[in-house]
C-alpha atoms as a PDB file:
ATOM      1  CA  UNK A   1      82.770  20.578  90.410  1.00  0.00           C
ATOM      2  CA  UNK A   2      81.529  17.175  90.264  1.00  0.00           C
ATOM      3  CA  UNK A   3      78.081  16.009  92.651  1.00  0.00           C
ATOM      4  CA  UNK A   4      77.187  12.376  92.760  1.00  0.00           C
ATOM      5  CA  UNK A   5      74.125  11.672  94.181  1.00  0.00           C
ATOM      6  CA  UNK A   6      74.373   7.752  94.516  1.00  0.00           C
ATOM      7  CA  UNK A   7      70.324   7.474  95.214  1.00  0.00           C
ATOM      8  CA  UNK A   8      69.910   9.865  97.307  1.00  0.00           C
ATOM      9  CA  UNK A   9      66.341  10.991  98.709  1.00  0.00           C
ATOM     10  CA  UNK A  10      66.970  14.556  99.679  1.00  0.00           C
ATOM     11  CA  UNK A  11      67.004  17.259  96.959  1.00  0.00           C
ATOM     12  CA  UNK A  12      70.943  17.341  96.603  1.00  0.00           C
ATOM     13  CA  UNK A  13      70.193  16.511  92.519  1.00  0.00           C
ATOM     14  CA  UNK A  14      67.762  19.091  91.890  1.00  0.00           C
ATOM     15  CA  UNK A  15      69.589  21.806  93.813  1.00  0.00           C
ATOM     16  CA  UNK A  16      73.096  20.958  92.236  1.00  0.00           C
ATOM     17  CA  UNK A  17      71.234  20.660  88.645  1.00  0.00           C
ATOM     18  CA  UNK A  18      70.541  24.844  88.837  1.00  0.00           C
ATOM     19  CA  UNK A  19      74.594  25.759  88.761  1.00  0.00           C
ATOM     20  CA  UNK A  20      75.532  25.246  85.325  1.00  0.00           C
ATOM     21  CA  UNK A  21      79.110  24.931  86.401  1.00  0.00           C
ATOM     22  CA  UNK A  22      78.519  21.687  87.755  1.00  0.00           C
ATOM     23  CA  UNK A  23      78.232  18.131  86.376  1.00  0.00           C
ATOM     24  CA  UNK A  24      75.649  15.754  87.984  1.00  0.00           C
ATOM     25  CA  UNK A  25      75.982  12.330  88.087  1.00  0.00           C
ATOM     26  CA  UNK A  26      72.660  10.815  89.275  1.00  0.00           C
ATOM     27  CA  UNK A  27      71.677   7.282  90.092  1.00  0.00           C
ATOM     28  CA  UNK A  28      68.312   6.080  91.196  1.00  0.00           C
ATOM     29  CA  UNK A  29      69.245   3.503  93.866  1.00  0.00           C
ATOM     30  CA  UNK A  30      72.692   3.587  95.871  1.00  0.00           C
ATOM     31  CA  UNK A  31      75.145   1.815  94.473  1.00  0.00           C
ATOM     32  CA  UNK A  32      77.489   2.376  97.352  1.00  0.00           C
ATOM     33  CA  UNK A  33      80.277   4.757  98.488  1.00  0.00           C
ATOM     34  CA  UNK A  34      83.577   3.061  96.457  1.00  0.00           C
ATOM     35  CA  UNK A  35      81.323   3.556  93.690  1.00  0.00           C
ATOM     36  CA  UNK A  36      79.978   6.951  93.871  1.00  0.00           C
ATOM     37  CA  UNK A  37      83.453   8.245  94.337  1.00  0.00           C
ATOM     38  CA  UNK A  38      84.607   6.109  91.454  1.00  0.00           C
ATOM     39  CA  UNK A  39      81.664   7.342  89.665  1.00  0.00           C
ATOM     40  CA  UNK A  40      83.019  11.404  89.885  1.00  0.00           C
ATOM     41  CA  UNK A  41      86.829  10.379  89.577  1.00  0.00           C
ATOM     42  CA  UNK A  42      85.852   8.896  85.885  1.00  0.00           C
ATOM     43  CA  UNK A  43      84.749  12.066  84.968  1.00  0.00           C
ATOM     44  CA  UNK A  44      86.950  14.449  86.724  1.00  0.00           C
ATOM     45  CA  UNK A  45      89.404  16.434  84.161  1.00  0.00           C
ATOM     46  CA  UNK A  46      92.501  17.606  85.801  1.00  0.00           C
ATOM     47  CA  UNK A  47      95.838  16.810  87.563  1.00  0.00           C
ATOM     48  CA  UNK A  48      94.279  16.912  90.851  1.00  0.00           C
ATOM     49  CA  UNK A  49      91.542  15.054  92.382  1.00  0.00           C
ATOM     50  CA  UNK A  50      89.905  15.623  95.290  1.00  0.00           C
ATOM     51  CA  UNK A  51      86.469  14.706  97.282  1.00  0.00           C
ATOM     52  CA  UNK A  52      84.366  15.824 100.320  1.00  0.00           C
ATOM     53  CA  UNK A  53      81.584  13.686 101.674  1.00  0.00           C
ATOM     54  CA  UNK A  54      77.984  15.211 102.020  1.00  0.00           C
ATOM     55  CA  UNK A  55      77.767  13.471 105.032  1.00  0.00           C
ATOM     56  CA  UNK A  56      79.566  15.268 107.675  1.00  0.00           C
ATOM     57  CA  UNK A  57      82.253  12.778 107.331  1.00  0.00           C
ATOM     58  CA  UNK A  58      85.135  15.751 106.402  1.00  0.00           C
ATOM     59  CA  UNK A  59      84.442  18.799 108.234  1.00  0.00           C
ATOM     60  CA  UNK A  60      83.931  21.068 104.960  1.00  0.00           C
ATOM     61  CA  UNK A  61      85.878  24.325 106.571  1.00  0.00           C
ATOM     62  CA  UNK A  62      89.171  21.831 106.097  1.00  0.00           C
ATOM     63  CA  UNK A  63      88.686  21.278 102.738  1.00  0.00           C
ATOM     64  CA  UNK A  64      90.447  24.323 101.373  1.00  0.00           C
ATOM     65  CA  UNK A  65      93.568  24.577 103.599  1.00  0.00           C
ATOM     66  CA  UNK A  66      93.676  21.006 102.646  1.00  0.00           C
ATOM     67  CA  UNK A  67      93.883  21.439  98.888  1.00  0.00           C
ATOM     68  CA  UNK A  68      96.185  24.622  99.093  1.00  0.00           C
ATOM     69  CA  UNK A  69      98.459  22.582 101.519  1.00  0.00           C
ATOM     70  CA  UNK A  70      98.748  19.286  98.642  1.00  0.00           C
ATOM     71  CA  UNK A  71      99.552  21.771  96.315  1.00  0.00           C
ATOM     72  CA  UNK A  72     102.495  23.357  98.024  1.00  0.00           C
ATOM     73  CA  UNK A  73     103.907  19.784  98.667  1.00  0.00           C
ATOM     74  CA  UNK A  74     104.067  18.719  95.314  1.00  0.00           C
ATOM     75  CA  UNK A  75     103.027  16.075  93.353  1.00  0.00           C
ATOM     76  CA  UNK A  76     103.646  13.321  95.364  1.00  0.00           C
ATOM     77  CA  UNK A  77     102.277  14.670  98.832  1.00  0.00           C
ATOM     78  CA  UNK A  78      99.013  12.433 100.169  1.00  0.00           C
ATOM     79  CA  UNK A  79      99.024  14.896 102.847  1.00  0.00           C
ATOM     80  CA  UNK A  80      95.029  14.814 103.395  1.00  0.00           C
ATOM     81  CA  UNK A  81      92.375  11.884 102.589  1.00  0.00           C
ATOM     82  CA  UNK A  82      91.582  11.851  98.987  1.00  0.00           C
ATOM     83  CA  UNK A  83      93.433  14.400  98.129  1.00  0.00           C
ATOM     84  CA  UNK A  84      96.527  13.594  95.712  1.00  0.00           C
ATOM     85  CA  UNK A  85      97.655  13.810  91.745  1.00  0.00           C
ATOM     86  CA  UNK A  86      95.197  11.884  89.351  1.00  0.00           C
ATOM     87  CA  UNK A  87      97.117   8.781  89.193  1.00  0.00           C
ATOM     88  CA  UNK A  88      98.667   8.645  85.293  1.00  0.00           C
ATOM     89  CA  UNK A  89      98.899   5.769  83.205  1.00  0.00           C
ATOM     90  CA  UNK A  90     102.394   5.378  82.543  1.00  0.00           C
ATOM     91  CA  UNK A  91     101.487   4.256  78.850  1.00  0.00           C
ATOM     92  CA  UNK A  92      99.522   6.926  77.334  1.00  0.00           C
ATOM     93  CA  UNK A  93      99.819   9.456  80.514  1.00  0.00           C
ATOM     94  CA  UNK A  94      96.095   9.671  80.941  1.00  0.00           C
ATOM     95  CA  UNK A  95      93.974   9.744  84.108  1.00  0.00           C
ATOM     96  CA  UNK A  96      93.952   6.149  85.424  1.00  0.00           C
ATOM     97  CA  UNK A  97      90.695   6.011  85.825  1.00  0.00           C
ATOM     98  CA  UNK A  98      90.065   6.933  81.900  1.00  0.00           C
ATOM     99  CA  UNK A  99      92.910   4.313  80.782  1.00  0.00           C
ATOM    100  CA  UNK A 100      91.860   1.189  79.472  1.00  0.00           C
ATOM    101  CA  UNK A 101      95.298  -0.473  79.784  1.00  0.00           C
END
């Protein structure tokens, strides 16, 4: 599990920091929501990719019958907002997002 906190004021950092099964990306002023998902996509490892806003934007209970239902469909379903296959550079077959072609 990836949390961005993209300068947040709550305690979302400090709380997240205490799981040790989960990577923090931290920045001290907001540099915007493209980029905080950006941010956690460049670091993901994985064939899927996912996300789920801290702001009440995706109702968190939809989440998992989400995920299980992109998996069923197979790699090319886009059956729920941001969920998907990492998109692979057709060059080297590495995350998109980690590809510097």
């Amino acid at each position: 599990m990836i949390v961005v906190s993209d300068g947040s004021t709550d305690r979302t950092e400090e709380i997240a920091r205490r799981y040790q099964a989960v990577t923090v990306l931290g920045f001290d002023r907001n540099r915007g929501y493209g980029a905080a998902i950006q941010s956690g996509f460049a670091v993901a490892r994985g064939d899927w990719v996912g996300f789920l806003d801290a702001d009440g934007t995706c109702d968190p209970a939809f989440f998992g019958p989400c995920a299980a239902n992109s998996m069923r469909s197979g790699p090319t379903s886009r059956s729920a907002r941001g969920w998907g296959p990492a998109p692979r550079c057709r060059g080297c077959a590495r995350s998109a997002m980690r590809c510097s072609r």
